[in-house]
N, C-alpha and C. Protein backbone atom coordinates (compact mmCIF):
# COMPACT_ATOMS: atom_id res chain seq x y z
N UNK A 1 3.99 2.25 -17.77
CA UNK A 1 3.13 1.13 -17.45
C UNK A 1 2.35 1.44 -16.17
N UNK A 2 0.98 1.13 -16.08
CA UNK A 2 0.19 1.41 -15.48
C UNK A 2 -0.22 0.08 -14.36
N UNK A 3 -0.12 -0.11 -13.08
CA UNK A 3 -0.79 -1.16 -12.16
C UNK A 3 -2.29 -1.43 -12.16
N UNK A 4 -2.74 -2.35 -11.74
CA UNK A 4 -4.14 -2.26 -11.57
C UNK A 4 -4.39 -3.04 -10.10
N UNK A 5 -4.96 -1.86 -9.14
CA UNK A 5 -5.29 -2.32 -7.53
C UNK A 5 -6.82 -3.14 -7.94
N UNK A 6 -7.24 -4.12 -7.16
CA UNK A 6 -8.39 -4.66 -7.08
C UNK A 6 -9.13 -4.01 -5.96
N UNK A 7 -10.34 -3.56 -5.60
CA UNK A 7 -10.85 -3.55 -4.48
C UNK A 7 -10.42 -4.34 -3.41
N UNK A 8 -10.13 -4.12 -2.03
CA UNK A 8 -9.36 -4.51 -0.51
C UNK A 8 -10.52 -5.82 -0.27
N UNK A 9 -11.82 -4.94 -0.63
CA UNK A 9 -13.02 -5.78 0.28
C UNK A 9 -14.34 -5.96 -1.20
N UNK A 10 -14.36 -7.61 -0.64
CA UNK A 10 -15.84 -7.88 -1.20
C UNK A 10 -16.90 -6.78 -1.12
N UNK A 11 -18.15 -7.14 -1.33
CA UNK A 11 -19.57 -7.41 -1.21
C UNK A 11 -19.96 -7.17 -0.23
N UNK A 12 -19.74 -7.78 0.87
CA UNK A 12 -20.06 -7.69 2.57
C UNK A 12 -19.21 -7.25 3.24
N UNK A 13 -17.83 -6.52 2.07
CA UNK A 13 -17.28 -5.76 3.47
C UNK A 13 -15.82 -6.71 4.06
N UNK A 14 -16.07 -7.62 3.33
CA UNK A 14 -14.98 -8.52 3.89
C UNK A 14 -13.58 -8.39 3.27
N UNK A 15 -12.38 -8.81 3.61
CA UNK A 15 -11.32 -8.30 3.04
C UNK A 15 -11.30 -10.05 1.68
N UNK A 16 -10.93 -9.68 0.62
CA UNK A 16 -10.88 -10.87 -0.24
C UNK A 16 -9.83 -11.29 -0.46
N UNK A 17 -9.80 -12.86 -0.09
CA UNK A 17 -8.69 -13.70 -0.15
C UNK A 17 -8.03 -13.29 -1.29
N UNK A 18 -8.18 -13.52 -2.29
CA UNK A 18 -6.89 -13.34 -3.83
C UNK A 18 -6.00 -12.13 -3.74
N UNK A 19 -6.22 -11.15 -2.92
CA UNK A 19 -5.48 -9.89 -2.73
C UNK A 19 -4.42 -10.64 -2.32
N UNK A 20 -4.02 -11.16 -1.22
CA UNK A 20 -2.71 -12.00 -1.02
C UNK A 20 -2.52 -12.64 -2.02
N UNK A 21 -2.40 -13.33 -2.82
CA UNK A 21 -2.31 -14.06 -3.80
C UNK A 21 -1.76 -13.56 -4.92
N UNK A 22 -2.46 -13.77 -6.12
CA UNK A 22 -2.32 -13.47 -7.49
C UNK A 22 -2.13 -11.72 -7.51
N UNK A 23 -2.88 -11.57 -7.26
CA UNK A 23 -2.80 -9.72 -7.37
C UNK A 23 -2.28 -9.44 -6.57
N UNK A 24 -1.71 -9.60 -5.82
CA UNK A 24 -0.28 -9.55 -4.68
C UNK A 24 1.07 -9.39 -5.57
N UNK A 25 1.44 -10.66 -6.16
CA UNK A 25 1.88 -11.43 -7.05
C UNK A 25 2.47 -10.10 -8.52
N UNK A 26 1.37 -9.89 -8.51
CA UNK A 26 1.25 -9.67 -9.95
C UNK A 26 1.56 -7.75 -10.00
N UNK A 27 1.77 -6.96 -8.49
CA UNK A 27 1.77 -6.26 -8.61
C UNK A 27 3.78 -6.04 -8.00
N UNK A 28 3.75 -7.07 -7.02
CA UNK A 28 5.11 -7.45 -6.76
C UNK A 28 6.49 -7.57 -7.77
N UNK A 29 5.75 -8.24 -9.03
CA UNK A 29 6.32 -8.49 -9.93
C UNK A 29 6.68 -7.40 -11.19
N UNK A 30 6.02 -6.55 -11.37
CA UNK A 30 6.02 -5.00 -11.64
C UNK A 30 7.31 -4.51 -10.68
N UNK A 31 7.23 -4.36 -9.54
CA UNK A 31 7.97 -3.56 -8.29
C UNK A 31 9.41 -4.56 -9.16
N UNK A 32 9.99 -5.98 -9.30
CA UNK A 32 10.88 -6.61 -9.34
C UNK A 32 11.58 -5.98 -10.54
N UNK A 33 10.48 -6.16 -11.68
CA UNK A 33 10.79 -5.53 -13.05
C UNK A 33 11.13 -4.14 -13.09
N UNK A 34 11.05 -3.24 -11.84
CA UNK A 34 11.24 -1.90 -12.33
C UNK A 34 12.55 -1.31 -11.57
N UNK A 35 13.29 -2.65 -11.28
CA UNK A 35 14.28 -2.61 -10.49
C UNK A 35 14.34 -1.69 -8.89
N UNK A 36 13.15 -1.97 -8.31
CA UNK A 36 13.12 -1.21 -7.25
C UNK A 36 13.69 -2.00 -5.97
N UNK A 37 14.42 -1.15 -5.01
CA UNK A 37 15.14 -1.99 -4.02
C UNK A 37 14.41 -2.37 -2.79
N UNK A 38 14.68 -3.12 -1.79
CA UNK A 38 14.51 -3.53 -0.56
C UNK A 38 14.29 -1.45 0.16
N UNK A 39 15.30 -1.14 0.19
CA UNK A 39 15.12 -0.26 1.03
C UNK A 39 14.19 1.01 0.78
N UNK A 40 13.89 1.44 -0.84
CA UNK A 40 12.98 2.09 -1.29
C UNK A 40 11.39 1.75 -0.94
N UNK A 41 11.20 0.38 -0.75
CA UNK A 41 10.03 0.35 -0.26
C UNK A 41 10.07 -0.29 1.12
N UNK A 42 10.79 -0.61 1.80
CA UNK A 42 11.27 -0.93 2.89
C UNK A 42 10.32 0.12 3.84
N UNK A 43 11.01 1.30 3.75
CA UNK A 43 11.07 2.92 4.18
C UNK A 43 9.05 3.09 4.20
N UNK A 44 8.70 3.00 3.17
CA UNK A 44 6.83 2.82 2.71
C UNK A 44 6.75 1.70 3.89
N UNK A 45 6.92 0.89 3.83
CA UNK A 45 6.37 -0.32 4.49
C UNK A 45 6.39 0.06 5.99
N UNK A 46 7.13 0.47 6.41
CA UNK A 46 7.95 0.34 7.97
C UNK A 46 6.67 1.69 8.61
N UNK A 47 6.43 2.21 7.15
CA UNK A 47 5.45 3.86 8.07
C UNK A 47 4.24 3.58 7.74
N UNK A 48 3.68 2.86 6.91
CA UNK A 48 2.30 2.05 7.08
C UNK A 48 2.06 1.24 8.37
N UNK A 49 2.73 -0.01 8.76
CA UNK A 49 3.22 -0.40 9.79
C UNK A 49 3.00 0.39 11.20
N UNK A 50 3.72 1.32 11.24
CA UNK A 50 3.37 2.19 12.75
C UNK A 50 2.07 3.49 12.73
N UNK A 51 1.78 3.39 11.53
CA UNK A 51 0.25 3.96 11.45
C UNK A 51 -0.84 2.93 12.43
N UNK A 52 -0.55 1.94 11.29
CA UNK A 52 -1.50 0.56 11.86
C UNK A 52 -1.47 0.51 13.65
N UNK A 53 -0.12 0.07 13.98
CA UNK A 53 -0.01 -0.12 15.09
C UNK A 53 -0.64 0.98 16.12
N UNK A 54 -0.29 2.39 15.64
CA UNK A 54 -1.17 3.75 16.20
C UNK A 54 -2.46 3.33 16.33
N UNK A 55 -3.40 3.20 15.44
CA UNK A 55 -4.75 2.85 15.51
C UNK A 55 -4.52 1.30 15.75
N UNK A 56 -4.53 0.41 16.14
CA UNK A 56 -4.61 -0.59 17.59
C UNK A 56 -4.43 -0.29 18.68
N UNK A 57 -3.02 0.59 19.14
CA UNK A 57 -3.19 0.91 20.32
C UNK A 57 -4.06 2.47 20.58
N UNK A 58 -5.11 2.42 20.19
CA UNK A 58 -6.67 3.14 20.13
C UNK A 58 -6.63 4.35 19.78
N UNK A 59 -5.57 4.82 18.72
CA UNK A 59 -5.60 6.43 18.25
C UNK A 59 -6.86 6.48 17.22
N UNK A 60 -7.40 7.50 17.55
CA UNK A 60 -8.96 7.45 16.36
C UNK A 60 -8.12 7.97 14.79
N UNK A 61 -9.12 6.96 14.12
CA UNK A 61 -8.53 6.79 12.47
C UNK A 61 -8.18 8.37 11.79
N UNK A 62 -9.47 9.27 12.86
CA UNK A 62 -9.55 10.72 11.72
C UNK A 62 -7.91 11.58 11.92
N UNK A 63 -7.49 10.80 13.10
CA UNK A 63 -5.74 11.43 13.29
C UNK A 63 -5.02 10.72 12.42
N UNK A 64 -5.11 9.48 12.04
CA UNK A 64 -4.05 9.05 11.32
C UNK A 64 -4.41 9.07 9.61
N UNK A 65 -5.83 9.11 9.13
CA UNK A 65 -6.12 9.33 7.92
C UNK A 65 -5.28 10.33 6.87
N UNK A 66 -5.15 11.66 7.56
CA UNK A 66 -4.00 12.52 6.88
C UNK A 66 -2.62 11.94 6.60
N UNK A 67 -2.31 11.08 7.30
CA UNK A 67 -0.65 10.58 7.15
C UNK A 67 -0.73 9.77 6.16
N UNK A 68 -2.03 8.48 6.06
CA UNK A 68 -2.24 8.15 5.53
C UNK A 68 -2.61 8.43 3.70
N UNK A 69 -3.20 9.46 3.38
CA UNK A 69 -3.29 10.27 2.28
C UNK A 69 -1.50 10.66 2.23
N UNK A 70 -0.98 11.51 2.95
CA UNK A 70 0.42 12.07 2.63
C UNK A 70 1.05 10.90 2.16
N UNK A 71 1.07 9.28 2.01
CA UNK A 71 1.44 8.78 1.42
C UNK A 71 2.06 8.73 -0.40
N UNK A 72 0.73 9.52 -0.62
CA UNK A 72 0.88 9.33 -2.00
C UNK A 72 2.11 10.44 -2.34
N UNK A 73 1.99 11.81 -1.45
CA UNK A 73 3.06 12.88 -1.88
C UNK A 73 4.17 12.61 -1.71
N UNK A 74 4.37 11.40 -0.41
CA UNK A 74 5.75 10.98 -0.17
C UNK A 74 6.45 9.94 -1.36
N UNK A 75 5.64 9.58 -1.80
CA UNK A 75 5.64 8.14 -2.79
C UNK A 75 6.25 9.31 -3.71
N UNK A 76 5.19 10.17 -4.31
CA UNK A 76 5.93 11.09 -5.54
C UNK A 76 6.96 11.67 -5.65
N UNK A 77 7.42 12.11 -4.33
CA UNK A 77 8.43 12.92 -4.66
C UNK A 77 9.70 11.94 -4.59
N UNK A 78 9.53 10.73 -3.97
CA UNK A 78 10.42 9.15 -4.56
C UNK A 78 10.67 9.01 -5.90
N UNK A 79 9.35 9.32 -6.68
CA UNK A 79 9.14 8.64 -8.03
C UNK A 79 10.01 9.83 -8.87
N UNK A 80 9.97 11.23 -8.29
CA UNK A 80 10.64 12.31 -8.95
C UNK A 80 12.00 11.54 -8.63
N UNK A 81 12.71 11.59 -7.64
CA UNK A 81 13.75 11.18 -7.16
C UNK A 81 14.60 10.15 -8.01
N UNK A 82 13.91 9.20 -8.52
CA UNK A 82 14.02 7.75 -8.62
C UNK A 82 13.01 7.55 -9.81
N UNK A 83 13.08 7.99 -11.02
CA UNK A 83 12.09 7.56 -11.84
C UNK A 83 11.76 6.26 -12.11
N UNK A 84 11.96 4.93 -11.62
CA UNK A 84 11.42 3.77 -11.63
C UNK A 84 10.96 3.61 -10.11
N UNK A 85 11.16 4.37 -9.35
CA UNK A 85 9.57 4.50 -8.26
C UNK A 85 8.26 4.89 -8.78
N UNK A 86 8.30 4.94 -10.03
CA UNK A 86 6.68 5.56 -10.56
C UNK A 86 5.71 4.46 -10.81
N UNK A 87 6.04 3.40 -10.63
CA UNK A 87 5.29 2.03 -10.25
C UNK A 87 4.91 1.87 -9.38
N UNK A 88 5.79 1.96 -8.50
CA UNK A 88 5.87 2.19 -7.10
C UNK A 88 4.18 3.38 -6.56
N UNK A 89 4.78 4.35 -6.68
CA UNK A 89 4.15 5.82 -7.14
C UNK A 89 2.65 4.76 -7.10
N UNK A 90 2.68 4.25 -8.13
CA UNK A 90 1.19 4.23 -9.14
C UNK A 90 0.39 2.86 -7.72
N UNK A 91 1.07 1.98 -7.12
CA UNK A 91 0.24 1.41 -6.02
C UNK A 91 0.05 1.87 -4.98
N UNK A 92 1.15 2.79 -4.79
CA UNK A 92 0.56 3.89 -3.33
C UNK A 92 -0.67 4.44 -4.02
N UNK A 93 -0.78 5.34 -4.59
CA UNK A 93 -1.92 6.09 -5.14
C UNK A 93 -3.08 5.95 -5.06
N UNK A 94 -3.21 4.46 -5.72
CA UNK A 94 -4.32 3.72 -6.16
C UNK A 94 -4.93 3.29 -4.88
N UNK A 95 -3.67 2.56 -3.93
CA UNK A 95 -4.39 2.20 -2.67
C UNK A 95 -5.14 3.08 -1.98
N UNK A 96 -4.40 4.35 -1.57
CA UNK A 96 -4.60 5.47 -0.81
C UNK A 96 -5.92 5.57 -1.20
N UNK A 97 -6.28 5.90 -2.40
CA UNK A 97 -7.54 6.33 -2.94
C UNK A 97 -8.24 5.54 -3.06
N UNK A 98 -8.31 4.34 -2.51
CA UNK A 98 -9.27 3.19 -2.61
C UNK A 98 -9.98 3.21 -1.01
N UNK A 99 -8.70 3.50 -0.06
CA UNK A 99 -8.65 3.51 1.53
C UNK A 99 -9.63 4.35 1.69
N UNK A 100 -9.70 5.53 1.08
CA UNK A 100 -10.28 7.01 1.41
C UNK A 100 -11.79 6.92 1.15
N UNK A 101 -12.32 5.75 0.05
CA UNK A 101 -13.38 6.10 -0.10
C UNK A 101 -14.13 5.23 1.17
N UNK A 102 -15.74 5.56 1.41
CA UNK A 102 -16.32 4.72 2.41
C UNK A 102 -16.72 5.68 3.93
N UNK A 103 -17.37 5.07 4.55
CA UNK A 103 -17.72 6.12 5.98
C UNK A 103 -16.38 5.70 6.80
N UNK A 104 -16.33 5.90 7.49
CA UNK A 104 -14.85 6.04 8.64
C UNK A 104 -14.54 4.40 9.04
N UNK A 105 -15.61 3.32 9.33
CA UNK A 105 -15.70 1.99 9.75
C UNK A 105 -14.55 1.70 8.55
N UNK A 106 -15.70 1.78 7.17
CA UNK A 106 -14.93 0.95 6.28
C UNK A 106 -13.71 1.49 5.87
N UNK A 107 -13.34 2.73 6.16
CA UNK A 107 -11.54 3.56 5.75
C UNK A 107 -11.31 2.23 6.45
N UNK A 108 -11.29 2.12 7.57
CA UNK A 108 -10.41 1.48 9.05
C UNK A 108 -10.33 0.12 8.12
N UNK A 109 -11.40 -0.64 7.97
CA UNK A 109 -11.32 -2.01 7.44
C UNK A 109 -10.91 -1.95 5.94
N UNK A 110 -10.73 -0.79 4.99
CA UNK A 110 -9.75 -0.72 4.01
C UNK A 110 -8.29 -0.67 4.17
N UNK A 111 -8.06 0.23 5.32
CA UNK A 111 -6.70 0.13 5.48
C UNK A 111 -5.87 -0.82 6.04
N UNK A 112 -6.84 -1.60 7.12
CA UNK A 112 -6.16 -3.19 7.73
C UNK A 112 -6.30 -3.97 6.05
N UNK A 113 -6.96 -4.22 5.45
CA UNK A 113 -6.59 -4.91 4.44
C UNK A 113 -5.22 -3.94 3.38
N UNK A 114 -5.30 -2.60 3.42
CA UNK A 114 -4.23 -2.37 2.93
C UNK A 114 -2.70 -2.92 3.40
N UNK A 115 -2.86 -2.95 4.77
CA UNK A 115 -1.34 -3.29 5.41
C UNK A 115 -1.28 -4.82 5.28
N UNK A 116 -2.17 -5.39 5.09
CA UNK A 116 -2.07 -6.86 4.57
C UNK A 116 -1.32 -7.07 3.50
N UNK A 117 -2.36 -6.46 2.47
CA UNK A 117 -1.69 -6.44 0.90
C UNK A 117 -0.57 -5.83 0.97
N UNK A 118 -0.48 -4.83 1.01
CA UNK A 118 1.44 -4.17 1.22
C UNK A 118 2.46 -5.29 1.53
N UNK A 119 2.10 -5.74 3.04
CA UNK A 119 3.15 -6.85 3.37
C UNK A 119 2.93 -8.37 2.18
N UNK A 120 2.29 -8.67 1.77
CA UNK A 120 1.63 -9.84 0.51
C UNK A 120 2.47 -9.63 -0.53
N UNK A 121 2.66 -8.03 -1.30
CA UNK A 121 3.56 -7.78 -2.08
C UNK A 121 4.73 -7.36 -1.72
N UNK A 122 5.03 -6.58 -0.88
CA UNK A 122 6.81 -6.84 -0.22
C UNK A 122 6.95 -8.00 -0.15
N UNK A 123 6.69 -9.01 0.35
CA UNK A 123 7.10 -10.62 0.57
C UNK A 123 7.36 -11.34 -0.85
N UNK A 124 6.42 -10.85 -1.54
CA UNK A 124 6.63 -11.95 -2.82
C UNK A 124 7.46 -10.78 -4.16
N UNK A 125 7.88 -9.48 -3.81
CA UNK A 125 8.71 -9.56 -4.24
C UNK A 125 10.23 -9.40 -4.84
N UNK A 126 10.76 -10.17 -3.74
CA UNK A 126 12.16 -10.54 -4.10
C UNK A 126 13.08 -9.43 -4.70
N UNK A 127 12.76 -8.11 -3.82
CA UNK A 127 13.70 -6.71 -4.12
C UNK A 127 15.03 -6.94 -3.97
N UNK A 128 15.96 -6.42 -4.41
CA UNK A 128 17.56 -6.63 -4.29
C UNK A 128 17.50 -5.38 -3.35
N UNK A 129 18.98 -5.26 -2.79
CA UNK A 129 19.39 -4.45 -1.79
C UNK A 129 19.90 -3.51 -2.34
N UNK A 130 20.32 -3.50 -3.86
CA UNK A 130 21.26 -1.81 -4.49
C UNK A 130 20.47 -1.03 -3.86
């Protein structure tokens, strides 16, 4: 089974409300169904997180962009690990490669809406701890 990411940002660039929401929701709920735990994506979450925080406290994006891409290899070799991380797998991917496209402004304002959405779907959904 295959996810489907929506674009981060409208039209003008803006990050779009329903990403928290429904397609939050709806990709969360995949993650619940594929029995994936708290700490499997926990681990993803916590290193998105101190990327972000890197670029606020003023590291330029073109240093953290590579870590950012290595996401997806870290995600895979989870999904090898753990074959119901391949859901998992399939929203890193999609994001990453959504982040990447754009001049350097909009990476930056793709990826603050990425760490939005990330935390939108960790929250809503309701991973067990196995």
């Amino acid at each position: 089974m295959s996810i489907t990411v929506q674009a981060f940002l409208d039209a003008e660039n803006d990050i779009r409300p329903e990403l928290f929401d429904d397609e939050a929701k709806d990709i969360a709920k995949e993650l619940k169904g594929a029995r994936i735990t708290t700490h499997q994506v926990r681990r993803f979450y916590d290193e998105v997180k101190r990327y972000k925080a890197r670029l606020d406290q003023g590291e330029p994006y073109k240093r953290i962009k590579p870590l950012i891409v290595m996401l997806k290899s870290k995600a895979k070799y989870a999904a090898t690990k753990k074959p119901n991380m391949s859901i998992f797998y399939d929203f890193i991917e999609k994001s990453v490669d959504y982040v990447k496209e754009g001049d350097e402004e909009i990476q930056k304002k793709k990826f603050d809406a990425f760490c939005l959405f990330f935390e939108a779907v960790y929250g809503f959904a309701e991973l067990k701890n196995n």
